[in-house]
Protein backbone atom coordinates (compact mmCIF):
# COMPACT_ATOMS: atom_id res chain seq x y z
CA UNK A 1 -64.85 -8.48 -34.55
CA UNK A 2 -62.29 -7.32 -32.08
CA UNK A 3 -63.88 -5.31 -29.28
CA UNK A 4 -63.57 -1.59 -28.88
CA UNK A 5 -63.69 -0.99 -25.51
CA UNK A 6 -62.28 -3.36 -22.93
CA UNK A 7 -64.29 -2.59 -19.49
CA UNK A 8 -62.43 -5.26 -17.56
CA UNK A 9 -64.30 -6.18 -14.63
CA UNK A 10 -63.14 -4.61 -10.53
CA UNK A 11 -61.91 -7.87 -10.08
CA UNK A 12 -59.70 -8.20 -12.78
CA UNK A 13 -58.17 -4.29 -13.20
CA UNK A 14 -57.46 -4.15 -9.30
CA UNK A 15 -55.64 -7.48 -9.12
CA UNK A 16 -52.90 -5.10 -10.24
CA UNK A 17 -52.86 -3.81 -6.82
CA UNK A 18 -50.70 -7.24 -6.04
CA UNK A 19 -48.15 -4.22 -6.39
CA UNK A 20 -48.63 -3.25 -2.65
CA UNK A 21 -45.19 -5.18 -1.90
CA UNK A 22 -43.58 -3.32 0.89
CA UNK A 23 -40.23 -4.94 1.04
CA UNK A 24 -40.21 -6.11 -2.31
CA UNK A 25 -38.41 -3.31 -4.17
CA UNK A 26 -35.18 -4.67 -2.56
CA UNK A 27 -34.59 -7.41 -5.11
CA UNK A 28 -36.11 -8.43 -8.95
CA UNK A 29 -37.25 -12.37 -9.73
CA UNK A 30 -39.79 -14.83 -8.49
CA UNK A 31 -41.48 -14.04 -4.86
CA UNK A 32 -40.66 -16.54 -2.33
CA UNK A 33 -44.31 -17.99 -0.72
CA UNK A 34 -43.45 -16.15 2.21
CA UNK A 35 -43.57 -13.01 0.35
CA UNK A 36 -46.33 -13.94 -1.94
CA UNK A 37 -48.29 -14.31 1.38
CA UNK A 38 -47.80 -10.89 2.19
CA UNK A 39 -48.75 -9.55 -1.02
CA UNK A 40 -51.93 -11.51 -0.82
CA UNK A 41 -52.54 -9.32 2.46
CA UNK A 42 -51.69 -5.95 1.38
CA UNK A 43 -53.82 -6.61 -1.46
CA UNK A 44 -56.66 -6.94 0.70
CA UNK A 45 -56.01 -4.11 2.89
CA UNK A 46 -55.25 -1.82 0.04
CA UNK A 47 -58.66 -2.47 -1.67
CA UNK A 48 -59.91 -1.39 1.96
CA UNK A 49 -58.35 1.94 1.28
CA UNK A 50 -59.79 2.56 -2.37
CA UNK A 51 -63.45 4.07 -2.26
CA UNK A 52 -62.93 5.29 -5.92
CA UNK A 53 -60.72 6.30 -8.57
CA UNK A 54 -61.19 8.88 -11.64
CA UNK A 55 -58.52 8.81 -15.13
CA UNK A 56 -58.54 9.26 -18.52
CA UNK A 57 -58.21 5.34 -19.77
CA UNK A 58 -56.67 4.03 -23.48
CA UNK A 59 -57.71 0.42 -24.22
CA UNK A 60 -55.57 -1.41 -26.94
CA UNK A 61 -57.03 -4.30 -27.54
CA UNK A 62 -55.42 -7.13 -30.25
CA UNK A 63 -56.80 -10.36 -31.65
CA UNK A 64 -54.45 -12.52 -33.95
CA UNK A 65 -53.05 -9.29 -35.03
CA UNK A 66 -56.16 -6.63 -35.03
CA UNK A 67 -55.66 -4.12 -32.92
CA UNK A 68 -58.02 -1.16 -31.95
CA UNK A 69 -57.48 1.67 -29.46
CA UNK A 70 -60.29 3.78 -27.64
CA UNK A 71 -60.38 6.26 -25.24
CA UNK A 72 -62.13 7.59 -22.16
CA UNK A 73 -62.51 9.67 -19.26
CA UNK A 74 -64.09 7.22 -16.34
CA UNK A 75 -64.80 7.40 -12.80
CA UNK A 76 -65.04 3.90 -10.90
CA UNK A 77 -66.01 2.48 -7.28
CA UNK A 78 -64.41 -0.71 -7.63
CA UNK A 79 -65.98 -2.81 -4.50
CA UNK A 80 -69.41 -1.38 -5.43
CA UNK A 81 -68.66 -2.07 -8.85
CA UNK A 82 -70.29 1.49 -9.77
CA UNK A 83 -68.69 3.26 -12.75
CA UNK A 84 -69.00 5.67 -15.40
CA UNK A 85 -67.55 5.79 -18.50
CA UNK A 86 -67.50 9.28 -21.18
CA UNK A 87 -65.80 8.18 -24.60
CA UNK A 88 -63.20 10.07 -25.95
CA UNK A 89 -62.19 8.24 -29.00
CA UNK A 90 -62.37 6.63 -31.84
CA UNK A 91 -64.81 8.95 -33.42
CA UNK A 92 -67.58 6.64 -34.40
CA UNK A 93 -67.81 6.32 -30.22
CA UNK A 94 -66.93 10.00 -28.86
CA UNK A 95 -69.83 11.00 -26.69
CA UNK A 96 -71.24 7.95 -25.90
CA UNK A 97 -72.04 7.33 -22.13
CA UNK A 98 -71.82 3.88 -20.42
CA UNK A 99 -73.60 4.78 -16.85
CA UNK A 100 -73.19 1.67 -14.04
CA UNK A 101 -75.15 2.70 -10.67
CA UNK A 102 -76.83 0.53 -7.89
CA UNK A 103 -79.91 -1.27 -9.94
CA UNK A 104 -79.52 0.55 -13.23
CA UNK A 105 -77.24 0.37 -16.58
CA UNK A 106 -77.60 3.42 -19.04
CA UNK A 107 -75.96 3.37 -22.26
CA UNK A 108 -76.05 6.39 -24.63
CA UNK A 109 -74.81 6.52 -28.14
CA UNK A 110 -74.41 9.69 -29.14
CA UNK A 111 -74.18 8.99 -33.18
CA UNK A 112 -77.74 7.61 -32.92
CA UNK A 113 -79.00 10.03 -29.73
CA UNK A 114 -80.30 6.48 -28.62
CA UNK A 115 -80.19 5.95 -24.60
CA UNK A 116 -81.16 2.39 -23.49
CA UNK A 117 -81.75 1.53 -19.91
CA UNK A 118 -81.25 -1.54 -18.13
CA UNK A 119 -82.85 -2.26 -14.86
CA UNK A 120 -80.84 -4.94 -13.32
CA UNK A 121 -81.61 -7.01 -10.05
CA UNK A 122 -78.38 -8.20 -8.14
CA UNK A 123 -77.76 -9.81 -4.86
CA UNK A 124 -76.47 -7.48 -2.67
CA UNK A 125 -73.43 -9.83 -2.42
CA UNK A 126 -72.46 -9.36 -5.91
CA UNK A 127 -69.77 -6.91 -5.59
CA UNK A 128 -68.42 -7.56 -1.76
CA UNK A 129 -65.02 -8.92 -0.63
CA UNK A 130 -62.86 -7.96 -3.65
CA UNK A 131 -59.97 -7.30 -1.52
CA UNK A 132 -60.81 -10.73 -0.10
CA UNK A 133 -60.87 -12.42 -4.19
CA UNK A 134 -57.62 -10.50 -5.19
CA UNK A 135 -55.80 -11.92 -2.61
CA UNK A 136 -56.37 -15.14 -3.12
CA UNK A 137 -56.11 -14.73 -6.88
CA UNK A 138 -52.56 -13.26 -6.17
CA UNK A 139 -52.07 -17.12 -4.02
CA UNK A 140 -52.52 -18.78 -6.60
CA UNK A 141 -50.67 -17.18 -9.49
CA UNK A 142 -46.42 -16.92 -9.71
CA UNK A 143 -45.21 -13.22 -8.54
CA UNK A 144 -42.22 -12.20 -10.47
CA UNK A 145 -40.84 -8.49 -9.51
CA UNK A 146 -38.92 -6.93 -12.51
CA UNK A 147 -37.35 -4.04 -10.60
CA UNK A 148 -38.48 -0.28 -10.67
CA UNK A 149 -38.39 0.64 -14.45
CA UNK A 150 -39.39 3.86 -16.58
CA UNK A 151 -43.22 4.05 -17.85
CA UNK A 152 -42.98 7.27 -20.20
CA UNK A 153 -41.22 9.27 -18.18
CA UNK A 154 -42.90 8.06 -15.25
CA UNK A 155 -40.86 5.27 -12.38
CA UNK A 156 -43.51 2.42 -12.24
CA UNK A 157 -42.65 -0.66 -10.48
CA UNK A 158 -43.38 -3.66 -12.82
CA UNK A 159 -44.93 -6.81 -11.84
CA UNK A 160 -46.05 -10.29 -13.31
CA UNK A 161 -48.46 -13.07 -12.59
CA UNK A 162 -47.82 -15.87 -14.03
CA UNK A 163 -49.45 -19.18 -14.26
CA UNK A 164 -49.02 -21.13 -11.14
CA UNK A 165 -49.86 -24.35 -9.70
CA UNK A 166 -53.62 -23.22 -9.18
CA UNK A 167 -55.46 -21.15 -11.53
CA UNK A 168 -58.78 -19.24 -11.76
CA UNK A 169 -60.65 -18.77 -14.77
CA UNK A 170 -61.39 -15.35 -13.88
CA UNK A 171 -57.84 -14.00 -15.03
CA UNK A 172 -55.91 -14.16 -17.77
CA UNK A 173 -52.87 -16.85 -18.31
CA UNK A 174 -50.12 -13.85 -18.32
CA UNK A 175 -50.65 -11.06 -16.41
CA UNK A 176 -47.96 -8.03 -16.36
CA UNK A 177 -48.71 -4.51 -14.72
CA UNK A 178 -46.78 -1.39 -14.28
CA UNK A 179 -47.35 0.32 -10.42
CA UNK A 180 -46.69 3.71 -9.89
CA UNK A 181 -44.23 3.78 -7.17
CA UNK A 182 -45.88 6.75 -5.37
CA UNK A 183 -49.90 5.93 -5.66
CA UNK A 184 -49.49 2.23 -5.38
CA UNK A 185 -51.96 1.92 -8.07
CA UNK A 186 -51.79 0.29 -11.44
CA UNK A 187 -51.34 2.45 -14.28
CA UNK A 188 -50.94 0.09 -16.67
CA UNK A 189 -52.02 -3.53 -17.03
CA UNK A 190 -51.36 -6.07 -19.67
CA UNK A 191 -53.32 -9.03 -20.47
CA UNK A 192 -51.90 -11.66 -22.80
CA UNK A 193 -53.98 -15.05 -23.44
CA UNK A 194 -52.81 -17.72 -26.13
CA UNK A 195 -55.00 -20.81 -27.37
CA UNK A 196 -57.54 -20.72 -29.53
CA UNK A 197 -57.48 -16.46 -29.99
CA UNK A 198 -54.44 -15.11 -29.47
CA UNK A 199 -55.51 -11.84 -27.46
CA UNK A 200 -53.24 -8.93 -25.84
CA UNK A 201 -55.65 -6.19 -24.01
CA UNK A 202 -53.66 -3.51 -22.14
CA UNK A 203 -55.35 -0.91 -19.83
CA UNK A 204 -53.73 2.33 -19.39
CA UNK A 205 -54.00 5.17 -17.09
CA UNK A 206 -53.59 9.05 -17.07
CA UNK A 207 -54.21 11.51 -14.75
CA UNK A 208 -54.98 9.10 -12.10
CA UNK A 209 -56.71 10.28 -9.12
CA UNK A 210 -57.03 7.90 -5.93
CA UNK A 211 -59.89 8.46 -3.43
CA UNK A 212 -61.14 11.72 -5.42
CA UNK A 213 -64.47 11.78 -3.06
CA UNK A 214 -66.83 10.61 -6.38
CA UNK A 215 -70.36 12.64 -6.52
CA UNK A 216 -73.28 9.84 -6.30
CA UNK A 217 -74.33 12.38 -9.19
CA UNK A 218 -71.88 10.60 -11.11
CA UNK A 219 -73.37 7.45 -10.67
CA UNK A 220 -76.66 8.46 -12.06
CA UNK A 221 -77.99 9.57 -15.80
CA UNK A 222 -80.67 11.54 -17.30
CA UNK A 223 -80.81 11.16 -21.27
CA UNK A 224 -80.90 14.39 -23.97
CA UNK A 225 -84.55 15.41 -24.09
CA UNK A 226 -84.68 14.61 -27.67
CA UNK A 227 -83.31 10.93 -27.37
CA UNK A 228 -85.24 7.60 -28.09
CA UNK A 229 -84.64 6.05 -25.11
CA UNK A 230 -85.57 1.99 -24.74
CA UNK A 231 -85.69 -0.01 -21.71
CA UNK A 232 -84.92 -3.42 -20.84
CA UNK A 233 -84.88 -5.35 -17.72
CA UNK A 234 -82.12 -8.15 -16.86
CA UNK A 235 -83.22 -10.56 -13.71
CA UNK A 236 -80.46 -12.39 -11.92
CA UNK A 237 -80.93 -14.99 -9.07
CA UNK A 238 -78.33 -16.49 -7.07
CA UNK A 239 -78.25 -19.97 -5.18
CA UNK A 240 -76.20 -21.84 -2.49
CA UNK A 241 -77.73 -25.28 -3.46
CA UNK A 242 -78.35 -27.07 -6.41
CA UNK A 243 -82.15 -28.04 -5.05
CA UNK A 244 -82.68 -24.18 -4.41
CA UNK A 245 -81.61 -23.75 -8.00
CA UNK A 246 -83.67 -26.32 -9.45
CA UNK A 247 -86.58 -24.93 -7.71
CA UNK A 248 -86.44 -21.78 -8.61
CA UNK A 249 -85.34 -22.61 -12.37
CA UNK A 250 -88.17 -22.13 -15.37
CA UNK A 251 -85.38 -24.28 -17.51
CA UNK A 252 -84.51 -27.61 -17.27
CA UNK A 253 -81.01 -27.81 -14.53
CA UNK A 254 -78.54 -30.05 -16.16
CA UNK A 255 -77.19 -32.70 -13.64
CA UNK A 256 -73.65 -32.75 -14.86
CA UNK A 257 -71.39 -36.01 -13.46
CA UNK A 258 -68.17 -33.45 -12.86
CA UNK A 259 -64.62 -34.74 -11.82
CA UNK A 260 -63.99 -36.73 -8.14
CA UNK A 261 -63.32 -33.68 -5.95
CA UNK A 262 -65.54 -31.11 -7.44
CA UNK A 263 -68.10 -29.53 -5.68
CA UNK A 264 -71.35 -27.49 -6.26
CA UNK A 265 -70.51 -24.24 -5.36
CA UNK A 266 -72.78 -21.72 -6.79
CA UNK A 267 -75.98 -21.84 -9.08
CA UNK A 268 -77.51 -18.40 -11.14
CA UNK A 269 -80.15 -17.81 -13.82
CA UNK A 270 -80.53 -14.86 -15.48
CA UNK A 271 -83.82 -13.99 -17.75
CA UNK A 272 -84.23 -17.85 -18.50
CA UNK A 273 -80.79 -18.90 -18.77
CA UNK A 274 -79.28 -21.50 -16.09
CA UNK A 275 -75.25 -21.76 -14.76
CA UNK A 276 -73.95 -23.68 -12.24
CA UNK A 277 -70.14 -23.42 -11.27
CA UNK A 278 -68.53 -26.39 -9.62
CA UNK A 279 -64.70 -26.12 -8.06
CA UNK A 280 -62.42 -28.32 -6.12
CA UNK A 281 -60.70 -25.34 -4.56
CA UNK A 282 -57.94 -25.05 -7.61
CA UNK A 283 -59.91 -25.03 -10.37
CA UNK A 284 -63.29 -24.75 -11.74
CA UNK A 285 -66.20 -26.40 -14.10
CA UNK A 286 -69.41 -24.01 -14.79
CA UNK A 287 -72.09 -25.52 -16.95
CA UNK A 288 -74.97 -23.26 -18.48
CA UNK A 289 -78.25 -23.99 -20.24
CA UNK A 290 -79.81 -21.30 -22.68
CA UNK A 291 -83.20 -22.23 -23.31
CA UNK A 292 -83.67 -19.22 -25.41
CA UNK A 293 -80.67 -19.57 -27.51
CA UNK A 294 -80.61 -21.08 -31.17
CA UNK A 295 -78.91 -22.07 -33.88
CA UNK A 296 -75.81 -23.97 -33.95
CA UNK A 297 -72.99 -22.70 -31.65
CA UNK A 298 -70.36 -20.52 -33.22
CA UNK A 299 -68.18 -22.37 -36.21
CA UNK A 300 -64.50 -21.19 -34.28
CA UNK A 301 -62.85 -23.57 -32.51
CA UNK A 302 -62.79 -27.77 -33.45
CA UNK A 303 -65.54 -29.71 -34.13
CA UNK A 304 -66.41 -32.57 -31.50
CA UNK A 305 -68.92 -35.00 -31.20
CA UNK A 306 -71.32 -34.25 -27.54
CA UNK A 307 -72.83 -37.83 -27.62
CA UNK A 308 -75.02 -37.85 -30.97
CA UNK A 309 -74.82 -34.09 -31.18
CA UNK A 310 -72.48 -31.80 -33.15
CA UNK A 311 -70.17 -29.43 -30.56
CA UNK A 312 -67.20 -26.73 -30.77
CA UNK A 313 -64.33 -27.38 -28.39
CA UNK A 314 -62.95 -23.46 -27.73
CA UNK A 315 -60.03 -22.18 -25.59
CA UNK A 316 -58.48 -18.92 -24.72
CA UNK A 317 -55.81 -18.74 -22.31
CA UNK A 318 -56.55 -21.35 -19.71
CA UNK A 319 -60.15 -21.57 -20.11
CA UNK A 320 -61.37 -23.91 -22.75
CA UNK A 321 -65.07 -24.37 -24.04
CA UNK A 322 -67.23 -26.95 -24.97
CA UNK A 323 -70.69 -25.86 -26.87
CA UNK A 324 -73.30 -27.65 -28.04
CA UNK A 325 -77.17 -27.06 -29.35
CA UNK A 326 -80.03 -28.97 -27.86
CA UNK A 327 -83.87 -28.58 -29.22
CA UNK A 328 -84.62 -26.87 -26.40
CA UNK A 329 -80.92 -24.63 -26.08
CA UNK A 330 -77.61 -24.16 -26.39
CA UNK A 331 -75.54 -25.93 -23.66
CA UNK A 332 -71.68 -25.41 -22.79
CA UNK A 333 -69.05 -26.80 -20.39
CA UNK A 334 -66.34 -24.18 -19.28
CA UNK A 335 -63.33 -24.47 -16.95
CA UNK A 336 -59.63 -24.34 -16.54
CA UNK A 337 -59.11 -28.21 -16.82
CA UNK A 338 -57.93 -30.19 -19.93
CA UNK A 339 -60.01 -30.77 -22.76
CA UNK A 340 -60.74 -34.34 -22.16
CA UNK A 341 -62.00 -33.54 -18.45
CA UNK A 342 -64.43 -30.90 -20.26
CA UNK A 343 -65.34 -33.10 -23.10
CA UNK A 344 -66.95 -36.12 -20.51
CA UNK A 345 -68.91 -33.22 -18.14
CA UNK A 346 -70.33 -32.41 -21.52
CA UNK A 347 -71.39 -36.04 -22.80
CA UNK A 348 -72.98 -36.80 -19.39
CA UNK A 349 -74.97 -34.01 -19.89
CA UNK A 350 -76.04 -34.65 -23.25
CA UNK A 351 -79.50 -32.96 -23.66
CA UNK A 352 -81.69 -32.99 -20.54
């Protein structure tokens, strides 16, 4: 099923403001690393200047061909990560309200007048030092300035990332956005990923207002008297250490033999489950647990063999996927390194 409304994530939409290239309208092609450096800083300082921003957004999202469009009116803080979304299209979804605040996630569906609330308990560190990520997301990809070109009657500047000789799994292999040349601010932004899915999702913009001084109101959301409304509760824990992880963990913690170089670098669980991302600066390994999760994993992708256990090798983009099912869980090995790399973190795990 191909999604009907992409909500990329702060991180992702805003690495668009890359754009911020003072100097670089003079000439089109590849930015030198002098440049690039320079972009990396004016990323950071125009996040800095962005409390908010309010439009009317179209998603188009396609998957080996499907494509589906939706539309809506949204208001967004992007460092606190608070947002608020009011569907406009397709019909099945007009008047459905996705509500991001502080500690609580509504979502309303207005076909079924069904409002379900999420409280959800986040580190207070979650959503600091975007401008701080973008910039070094915009190190480690290619910069290619196309020149100043027409966006529907509107002059955009348009920009790529490309793959460089780092990569993050948190962005997309091909990244191309269109900057209008008077906010500074993407109004359009392209993702394209090839591998296993072949996926194009492109984020566009109208009636863009920077900085529009956002109501808290906004932020907030009180259901239709007559709705069914259902709550859930989502609990996510952060750790510096492996031990503090392992500690805290109700699951058994994998103890994954990663590549010479990589690090641990962070460890989560959330209502059971158990990740823990490992990096060696360039690129990154995460490897989760689900106790709570059953059945074989899903059937796309290739069959491998996990040790004695059945597995699905899976990659989109840069990012590739192994998955396999335990007795007690589902287990899977994700980064941006090579299969093979992915393949032996996985069979030193085998089940724990």
């Amino acid at each position: 099923m191909v999604p009907t409304d992409l909500r990329p994530s702060a991180l992702g939409l805003l690495l668009a403001a890359a754009v911020v290239l003072s100097g670089c309208s003079a000439a089109t092609g590849p930015l030198g690393d002098g440049q690039q450096a320079a972009v990396a800083d004016r990323v950071e300082q125009r996040m800095n200047d962005i409390d908010g921003f309010s439009a009317t957004r179209t998603n188009t999202v396609t998957v080996d061909g499907e494509t589906q469009t939706s539309r809506a009116e949204v208001w967004i803080r992007p460092d606190t990560g608070q947002s608020r979304s009011e569907a406009l299209s397709p019909e099945r979804q007009a008047g459905d309200v996705t509500v991001v605040g502080d500690d609580v996630t509504w979502y309303y569906d207005a076909s079924e007048n069904l409002a379900t609330r999420t409280n959800v308990t986040i580190p207070d560190s979650t959503g600091a030092g975007i401008g701080g990520q973008l910039s070094r997301l915009v190190e480690d990809r290619s910069v290619v300035y196309d020149g100043e070109v027409q966006l529907e009657g509107q002059s955009v500047w348009k920009v790529r990332l490309l793959p460089g000789n780092e990569s993050d799994d948190r962005i997309t292999s091909n990244v191309t956005m269109w900057v209008d040349t008077e906010k500074r601010f993407p109004v359009q932004v392209r993702y394209a990923t090839s591998g296993e899915l072949n996926v194009t999702a492109t984020v566009h913009y109208d009636d863009l207002t920077i900085n529009p001084g956002i109501d808290d109101a906004r932020f907030t959301y009180e259901p239709p008297a007559n709705a069914t409304v259902e709550r859930n509760s989502v609990d996510l824990r952060t750790f510096e250490t492996r031990s503090e992880l392992v500690a805290s963990a109700n699951a058994t913690v994998p103890d994954p033999e990663v590549p010479d170089g990589f690090d641990f670098e962070s460890g989560s669980t959330i209502d059971g489950a158990v990740s823990m991302q490992y990096s060696n600066g360039s690129a990154s390994v995460s490897v989760t647990h689900a106790p709570d999760a059953a059945g074989p994993p899903s059937d796309r992708g290739e069959s491998v063999s996990v040790g004695d256990h059945d597995g699905r090798y899976v990659s989109i983009g840069e990012t590739g996927s192994v998955q396999w099912t335990c007795d007690d869980g589902r287990l899977s090995v994700t980064g941006d390194v090579d299969r093979g790399t992915l393949l032996t973190v996985a069979e030193s795990i085998g089940c724990p």
